[in-house]
C-alpha atoms as a PDB file:
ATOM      1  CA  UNK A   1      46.379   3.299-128.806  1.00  0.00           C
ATOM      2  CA  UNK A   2      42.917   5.106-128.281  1.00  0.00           C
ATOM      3  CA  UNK A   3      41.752   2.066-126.683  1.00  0.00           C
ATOM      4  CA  UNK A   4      45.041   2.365-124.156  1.00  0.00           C
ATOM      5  CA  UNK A   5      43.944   5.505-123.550  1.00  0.00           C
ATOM      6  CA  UNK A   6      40.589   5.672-122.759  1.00  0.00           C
ATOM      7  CA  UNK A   7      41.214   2.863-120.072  1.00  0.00           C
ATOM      8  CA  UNK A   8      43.994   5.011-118.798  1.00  0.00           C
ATOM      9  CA  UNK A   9      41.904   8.280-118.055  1.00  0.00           C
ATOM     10  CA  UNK A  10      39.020   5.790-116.541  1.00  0.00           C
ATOM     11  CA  UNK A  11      41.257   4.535-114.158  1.00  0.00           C
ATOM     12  CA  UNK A  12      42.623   7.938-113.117  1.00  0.00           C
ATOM     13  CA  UNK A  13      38.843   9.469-112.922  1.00  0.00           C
ATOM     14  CA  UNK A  14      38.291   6.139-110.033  1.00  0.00           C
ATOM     15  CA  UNK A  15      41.795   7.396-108.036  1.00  0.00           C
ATOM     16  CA  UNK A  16      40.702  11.040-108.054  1.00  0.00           C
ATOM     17  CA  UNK A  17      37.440   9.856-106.678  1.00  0.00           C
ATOM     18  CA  UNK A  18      38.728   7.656-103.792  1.00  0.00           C
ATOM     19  CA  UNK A  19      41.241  10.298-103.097  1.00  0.00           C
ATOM     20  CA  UNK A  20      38.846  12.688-102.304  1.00  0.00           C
ATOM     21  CA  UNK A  21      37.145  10.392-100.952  1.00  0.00           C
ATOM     22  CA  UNK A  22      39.383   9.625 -98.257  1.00  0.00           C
ATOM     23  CA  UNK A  23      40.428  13.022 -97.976  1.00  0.00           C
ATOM     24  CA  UNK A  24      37.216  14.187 -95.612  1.00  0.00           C
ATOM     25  CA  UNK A  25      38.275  11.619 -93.335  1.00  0.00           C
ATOM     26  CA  UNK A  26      39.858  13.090 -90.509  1.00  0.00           C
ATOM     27  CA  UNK A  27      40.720  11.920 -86.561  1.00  0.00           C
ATOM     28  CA  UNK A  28      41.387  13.471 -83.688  1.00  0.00           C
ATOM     29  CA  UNK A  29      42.017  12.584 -80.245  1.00  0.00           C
ATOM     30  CA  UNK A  30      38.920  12.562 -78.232  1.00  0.00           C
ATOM     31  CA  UNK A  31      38.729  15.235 -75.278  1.00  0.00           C
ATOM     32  CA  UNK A  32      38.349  12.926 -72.108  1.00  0.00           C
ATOM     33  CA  UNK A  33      39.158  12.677 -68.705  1.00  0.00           C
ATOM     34  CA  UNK A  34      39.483   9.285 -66.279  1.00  0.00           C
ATOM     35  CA  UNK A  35      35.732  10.317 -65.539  1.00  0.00           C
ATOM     36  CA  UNK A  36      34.636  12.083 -68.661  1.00  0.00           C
ATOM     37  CA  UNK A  37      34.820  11.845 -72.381  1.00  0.00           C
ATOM     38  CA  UNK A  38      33.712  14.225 -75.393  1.00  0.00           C
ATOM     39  CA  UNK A  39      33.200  12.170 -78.222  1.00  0.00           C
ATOM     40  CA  UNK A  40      32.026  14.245 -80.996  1.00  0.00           C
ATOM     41  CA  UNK A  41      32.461  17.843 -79.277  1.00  0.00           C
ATOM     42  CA  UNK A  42      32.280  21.333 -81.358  1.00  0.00           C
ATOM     43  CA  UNK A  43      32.870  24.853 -80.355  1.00  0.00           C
ATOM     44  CA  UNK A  44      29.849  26.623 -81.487  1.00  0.00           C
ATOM     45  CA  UNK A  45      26.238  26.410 -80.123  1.00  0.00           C
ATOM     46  CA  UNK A  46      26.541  22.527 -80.353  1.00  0.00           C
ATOM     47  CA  UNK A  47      28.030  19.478 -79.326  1.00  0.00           C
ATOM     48  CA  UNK A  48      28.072  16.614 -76.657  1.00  0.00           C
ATOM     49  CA  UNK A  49      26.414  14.206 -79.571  1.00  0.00           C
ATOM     50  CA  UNK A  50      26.612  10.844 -77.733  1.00  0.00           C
ATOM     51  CA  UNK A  51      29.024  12.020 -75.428  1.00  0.00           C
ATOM     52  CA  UNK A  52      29.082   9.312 -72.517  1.00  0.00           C
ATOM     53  CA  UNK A  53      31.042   7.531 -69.436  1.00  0.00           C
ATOM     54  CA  UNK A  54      30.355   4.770 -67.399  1.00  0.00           C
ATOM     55  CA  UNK A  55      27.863   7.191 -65.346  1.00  0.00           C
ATOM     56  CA  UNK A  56      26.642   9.564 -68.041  1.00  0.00           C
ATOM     57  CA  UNK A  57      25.575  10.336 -71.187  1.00  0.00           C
ATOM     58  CA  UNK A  58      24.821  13.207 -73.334  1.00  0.00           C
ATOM     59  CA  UNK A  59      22.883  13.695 -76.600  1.00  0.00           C
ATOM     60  CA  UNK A  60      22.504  17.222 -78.349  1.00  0.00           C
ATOM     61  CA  UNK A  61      23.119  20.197 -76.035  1.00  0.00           C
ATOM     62  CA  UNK A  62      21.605  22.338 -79.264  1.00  0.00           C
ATOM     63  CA  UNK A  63      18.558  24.310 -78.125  1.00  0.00           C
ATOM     64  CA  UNK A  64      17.193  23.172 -74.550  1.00  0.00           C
ATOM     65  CA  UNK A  65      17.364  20.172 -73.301  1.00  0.00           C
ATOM     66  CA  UNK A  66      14.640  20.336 -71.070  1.00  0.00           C
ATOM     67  CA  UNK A  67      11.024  22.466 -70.578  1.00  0.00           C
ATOM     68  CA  UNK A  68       8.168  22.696 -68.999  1.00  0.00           C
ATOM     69  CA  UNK A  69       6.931  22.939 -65.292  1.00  0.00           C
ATOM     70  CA  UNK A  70       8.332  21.829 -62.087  1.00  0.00           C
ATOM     71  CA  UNK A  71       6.739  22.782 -58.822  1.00  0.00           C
ATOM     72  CA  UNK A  72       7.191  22.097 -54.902  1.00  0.00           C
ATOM     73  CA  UNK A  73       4.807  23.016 -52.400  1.00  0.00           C
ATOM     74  CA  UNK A  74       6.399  26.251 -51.835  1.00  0.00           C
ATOM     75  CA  UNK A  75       8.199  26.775 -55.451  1.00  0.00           C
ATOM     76  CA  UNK A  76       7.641  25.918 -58.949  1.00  0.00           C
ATOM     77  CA  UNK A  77       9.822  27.409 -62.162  1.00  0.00           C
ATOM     78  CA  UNK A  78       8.978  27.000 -66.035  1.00  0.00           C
ATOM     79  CA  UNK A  79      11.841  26.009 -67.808  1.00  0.00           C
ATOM     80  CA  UNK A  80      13.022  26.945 -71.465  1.00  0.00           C
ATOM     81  CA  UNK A  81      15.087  29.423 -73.134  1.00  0.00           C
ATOM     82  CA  UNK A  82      12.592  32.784 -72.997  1.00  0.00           C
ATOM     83  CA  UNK A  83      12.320  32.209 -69.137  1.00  0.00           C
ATOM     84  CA  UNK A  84      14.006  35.537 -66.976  1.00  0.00           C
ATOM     85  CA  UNK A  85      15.297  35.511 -63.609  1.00  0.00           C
ATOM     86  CA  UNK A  86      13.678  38.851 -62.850  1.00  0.00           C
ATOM     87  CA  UNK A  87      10.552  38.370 -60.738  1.00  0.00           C
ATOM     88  CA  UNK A  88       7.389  39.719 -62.026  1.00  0.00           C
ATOM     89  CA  UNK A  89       3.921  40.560 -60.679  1.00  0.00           C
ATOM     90  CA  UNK A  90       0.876  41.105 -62.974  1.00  0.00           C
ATOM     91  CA  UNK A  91      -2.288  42.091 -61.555  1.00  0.00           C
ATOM     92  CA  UNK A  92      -5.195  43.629 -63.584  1.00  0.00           C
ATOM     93  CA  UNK A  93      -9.301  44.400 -62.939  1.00  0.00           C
ATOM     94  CA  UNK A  94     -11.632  43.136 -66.320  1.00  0.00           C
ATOM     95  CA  UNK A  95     -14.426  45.376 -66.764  1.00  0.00           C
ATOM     96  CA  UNK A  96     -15.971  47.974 -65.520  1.00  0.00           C
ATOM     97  CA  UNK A  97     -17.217  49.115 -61.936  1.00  0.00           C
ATOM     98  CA  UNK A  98     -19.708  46.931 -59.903  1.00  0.00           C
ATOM     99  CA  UNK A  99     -23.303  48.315 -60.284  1.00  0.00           C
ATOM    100  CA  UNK A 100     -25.770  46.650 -58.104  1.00  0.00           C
ATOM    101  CA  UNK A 101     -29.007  48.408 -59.994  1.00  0.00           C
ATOM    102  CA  UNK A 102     -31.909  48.911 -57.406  1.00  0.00           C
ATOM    103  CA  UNK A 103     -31.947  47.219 -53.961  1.00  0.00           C
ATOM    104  CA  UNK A 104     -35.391  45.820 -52.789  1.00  0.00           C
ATOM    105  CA  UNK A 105     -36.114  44.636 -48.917  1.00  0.00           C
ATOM    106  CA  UNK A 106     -37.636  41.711 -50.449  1.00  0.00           C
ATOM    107  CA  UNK A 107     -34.614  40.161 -52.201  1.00  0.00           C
ATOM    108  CA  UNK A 108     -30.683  40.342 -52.018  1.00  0.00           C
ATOM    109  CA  UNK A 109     -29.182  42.501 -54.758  1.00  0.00           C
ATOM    110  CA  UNK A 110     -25.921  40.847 -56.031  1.00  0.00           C
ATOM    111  CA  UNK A 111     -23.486  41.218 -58.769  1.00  0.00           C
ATOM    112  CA  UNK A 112     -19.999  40.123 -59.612  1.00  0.00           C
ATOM    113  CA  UNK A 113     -16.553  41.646 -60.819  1.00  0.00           C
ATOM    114  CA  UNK A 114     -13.272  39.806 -61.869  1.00  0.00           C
ATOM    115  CA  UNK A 115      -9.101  39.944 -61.457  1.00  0.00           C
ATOM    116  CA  UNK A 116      -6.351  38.230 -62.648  1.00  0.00           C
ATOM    117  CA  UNK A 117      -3.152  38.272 -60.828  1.00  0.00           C
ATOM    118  CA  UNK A 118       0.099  36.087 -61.984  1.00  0.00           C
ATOM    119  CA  UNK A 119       3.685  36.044 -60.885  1.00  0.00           C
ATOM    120  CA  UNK A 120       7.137  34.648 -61.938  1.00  0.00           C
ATOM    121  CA  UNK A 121      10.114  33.512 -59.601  1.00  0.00           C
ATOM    122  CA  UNK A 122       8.600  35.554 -56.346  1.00  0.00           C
ATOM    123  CA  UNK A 123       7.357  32.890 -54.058  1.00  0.00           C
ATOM    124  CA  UNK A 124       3.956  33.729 -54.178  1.00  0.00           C
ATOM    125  CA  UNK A 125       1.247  37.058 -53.134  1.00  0.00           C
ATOM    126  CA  UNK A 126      -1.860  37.959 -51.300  1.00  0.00           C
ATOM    127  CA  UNK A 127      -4.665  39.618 -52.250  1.00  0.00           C
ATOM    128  CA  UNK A 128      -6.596  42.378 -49.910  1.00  0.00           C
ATOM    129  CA  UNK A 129      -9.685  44.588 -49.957  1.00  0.00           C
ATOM    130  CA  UNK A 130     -10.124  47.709 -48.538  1.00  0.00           C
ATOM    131  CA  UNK A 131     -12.955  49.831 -48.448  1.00  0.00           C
ATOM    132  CA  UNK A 132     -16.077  51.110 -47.248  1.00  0.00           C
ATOM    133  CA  UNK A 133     -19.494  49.534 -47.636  1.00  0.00           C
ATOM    134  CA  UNK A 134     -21.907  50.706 -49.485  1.00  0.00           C
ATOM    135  CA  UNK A 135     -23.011  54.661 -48.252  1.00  0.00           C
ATOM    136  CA  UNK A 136     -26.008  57.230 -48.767  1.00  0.00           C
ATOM    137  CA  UNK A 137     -25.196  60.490 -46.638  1.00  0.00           C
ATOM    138  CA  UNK A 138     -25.121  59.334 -43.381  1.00  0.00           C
ATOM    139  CA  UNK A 139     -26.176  55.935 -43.765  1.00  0.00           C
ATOM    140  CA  UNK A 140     -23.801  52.739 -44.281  1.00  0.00           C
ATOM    141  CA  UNK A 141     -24.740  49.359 -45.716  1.00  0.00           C
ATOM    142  CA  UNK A 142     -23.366  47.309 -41.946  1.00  0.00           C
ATOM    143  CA  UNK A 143     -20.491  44.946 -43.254  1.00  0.00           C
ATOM    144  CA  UNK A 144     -21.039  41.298 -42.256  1.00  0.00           C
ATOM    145  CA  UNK A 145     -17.803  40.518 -40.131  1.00  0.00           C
ATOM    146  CA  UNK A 146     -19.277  37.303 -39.518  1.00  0.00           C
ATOM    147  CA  UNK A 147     -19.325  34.814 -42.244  1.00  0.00           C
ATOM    148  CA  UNK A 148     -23.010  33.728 -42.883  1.00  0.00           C
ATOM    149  CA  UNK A 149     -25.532  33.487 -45.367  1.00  0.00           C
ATOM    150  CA  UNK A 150     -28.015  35.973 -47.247  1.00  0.00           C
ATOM    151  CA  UNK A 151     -30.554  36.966 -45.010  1.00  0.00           C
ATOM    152  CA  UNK A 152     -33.572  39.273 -46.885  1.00  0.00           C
ATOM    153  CA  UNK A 153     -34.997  41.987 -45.400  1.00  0.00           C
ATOM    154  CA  UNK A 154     -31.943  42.326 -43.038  1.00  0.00           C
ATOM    155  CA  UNK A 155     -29.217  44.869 -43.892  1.00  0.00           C
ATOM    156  CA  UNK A 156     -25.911  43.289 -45.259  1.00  0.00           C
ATOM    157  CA  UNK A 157     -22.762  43.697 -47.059  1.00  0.00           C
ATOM    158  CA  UNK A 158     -20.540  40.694 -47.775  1.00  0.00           C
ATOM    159  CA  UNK A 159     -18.916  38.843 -50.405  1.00  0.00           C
ATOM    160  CA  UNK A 160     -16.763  35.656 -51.717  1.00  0.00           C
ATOM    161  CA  UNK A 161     -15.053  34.166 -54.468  1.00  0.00           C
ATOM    162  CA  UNK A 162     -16.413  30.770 -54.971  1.00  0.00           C
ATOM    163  CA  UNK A 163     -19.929  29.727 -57.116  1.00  0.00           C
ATOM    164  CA  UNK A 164     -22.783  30.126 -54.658  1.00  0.00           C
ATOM    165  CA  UNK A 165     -26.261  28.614 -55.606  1.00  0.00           C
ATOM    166  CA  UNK A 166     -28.120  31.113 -52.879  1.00  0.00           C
ATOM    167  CA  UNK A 167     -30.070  33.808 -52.966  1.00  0.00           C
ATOM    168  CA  UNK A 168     -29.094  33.082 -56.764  1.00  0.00           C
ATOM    169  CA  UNK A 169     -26.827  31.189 -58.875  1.00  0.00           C
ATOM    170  CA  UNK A 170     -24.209  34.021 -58.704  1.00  0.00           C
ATOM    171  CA  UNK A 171     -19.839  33.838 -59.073  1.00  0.00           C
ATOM    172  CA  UNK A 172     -17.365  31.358 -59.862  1.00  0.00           C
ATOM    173  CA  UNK A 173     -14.356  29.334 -58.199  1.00  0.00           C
ATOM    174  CA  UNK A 174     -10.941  30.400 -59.343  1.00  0.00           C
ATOM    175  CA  UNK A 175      -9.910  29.472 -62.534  1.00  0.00           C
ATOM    176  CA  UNK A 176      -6.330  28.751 -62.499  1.00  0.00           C
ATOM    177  CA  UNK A 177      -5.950  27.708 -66.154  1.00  0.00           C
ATOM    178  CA  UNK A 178      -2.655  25.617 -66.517  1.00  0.00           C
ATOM    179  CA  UNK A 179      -0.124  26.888 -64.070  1.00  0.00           C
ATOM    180  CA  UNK A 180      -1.844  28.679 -61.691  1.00  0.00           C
ATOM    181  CA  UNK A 181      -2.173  28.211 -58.127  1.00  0.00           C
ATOM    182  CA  UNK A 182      -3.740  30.703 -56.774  1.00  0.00           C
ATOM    183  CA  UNK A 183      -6.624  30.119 -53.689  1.00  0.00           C
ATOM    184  CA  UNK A 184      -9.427  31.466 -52.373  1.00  0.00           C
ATOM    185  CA  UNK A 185      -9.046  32.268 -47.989  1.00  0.00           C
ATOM    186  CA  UNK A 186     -10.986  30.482 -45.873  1.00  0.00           C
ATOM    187  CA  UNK A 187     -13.344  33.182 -44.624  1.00  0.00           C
ATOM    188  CA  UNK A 188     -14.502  33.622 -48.246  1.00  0.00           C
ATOM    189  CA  UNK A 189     -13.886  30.143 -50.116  1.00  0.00           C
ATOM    190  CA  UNK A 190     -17.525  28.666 -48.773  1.00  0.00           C
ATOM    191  CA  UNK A 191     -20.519  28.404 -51.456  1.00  0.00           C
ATOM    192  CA  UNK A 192     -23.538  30.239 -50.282  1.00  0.00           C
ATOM    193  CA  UNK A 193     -21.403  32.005 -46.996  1.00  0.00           C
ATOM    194  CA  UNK A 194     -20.466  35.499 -47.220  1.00  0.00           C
ATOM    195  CA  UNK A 195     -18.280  37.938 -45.491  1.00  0.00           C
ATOM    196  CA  UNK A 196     -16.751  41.848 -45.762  1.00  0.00           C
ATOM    197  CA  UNK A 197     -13.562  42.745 -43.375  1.00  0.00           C
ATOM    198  CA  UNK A 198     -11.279  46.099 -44.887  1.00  0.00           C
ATOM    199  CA  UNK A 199      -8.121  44.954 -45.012  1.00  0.00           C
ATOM    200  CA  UNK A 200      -8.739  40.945 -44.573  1.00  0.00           C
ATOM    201  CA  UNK A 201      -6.709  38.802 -47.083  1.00  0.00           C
ATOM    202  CA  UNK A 202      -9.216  37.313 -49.695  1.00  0.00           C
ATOM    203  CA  UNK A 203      -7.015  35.406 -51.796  1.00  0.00           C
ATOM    204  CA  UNK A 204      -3.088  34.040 -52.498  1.00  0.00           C
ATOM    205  CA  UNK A 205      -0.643  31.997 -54.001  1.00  0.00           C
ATOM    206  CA  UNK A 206       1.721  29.563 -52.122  1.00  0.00           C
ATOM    207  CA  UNK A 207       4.259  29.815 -54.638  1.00  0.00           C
ATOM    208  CA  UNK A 208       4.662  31.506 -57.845  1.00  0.00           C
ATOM    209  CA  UNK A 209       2.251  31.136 -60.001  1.00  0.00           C
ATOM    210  CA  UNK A 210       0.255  31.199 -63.752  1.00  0.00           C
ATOM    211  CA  UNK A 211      -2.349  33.658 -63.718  1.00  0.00           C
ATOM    212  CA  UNK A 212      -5.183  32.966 -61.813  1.00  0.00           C
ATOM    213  CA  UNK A 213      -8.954  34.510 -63.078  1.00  0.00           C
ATOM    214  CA  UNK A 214     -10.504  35.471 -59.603  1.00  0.00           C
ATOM    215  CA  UNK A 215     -14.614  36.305 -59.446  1.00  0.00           C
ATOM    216  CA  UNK A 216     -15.777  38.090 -56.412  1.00  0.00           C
ATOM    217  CA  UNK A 217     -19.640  37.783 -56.092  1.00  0.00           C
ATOM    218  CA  UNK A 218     -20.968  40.912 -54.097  1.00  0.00           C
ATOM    219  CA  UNK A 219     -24.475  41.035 -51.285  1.00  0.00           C
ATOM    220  CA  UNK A 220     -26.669  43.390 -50.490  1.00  0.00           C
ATOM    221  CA  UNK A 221     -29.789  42.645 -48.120  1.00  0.00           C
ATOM    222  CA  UNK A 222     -31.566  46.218 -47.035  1.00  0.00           C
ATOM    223  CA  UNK A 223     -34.462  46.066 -44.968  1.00  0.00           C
ATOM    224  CA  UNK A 224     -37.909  47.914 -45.239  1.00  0.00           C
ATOM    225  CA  UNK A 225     -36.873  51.079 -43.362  1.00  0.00           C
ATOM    226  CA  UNK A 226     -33.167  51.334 -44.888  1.00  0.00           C
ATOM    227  CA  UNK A 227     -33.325  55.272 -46.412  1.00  0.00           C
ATOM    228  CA  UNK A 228     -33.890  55.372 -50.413  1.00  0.00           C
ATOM    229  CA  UNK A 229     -30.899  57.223 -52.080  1.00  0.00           C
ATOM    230  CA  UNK A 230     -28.053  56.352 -54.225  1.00  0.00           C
ATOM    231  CA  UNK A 231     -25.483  54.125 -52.360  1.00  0.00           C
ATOM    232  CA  UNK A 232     -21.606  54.324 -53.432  1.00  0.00           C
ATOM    233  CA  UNK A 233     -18.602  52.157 -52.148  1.00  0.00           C
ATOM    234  CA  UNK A 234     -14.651  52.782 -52.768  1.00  0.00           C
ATOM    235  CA  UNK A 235     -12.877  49.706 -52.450  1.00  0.00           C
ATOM    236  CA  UNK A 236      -9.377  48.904 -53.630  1.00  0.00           C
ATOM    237  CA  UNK A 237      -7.842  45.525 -54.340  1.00  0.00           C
ATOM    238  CA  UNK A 238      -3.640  44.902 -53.131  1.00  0.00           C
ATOM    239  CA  UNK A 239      -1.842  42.141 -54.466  1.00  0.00           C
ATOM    240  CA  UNK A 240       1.518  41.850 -52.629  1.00  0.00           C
ATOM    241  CA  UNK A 241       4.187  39.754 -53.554  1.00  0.00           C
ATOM    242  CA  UNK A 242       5.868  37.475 -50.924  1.00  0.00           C
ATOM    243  CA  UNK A 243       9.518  36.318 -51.234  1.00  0.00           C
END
């Protein structure tokens, strides 16, 4: 009898088993279309797992199913979930003012400065100076509105935004890191060749853009007779957004 028994409640303990077993198992009709079919489709922040037709398939729509950069040679959008349609510009000066230190007849005085500028969805910007030269009193530093080279012992103003070797090893070309596209304008994107125009565009972006490090590399020539004094210049950078 205990024998009997014991074989009895086995038995049971197996059907309880495969009934539950069998119980997860569910079906339902697929959602589909004569061009389209859901095959394992959720409501909730996830489904389309293998979801195919003769011209398409799906994997897992959770998170995003593509990022990363695509660009045209007037447009380019990053891709992913923290992107925003709202365009942004972001421009901003590193460091402190320019300070050329003493000028000499015998040698050009130069120094540097730096900006970044960046923008999102716009289709691109353009930078501009504006400002005097260099002035003591009555006296002003001549601009060079011709692009040429250092010349010592001749009064000049000018500057670029590219690595010159001459009168010294002075600047840098743009560093536009991974996504930038910014470019330096012709009258001041030549090594060693210098220029100063108020209001002449000195650098842009054909598109939107990463940010963009800029270096402008600054000249002064005086000559022998150019008065002694303390010089000053107010010059202001615009970055303009074009859509």
């Amino acid at each position: 009898m205990s024998k009997r028994l014991a074989g009895w409640v086995s038995l049971f303990f197996a059907l309880a088993v495969y009934i539950a077993f069998q119980a997860t198992t569910a079906y339902a009709d697929p959602l589909q279309s004569t061009n389209y079919r859901f095959d394992e489709s959720v409501i909730g922040a996830s489904g389309l797992m293998q979801s195919n037709s003769a011209n398409y398939q799906g994997s897992n729509s959770v998170g995003d199913l593509a990022t990363g950069n695509a660009a045209s040679s007037n447009f380019q959008v990053n891709a992913g979930s923290q992107t925003t349609s709202d365009p942004t510009l972001s421009f901003s000066i590193n460091g402190a003012g320019v300070n050329f230190g003493s000028f000499t007849a015998s040698n050009a005085t130069v120094t540097t400065a730096n900006f970044s500028v960046s923008n999102y969805t716009s289709y691109g910007y353009v930078v501009q100076v504006i400002g005097n030269t260099p002035t003591n009193g009555s006296h002003t530093l001549p601009a060079m509105t011709t692009t040429g080279p250092s010349q010592a012992g001749i009064e000049q103003f000018g500057i670029n935004l590219v690595a010159n070797t001459l009168p010294v090893s002075i600047g840098a070309n743009p560093d536009n890191g991974q996504f930038g596209f910014g470019t330096v304008a012709t009258n001041y994107g030549t090594s060693n060749q210098y220029r100063y125009v108020s209001g002449e565009t000195i650098a842009s972006a054909p598109k939107s853009s990463g940010v963009t490090n800029y270096t402008i590399s600054y000249l002064v020539n005086v000559a022998g007779l150019t008065p002694g004094g303390q010089y000053t210049s107010n010059q202001t950078i615009i970055v303009t957004g074009t859509y």
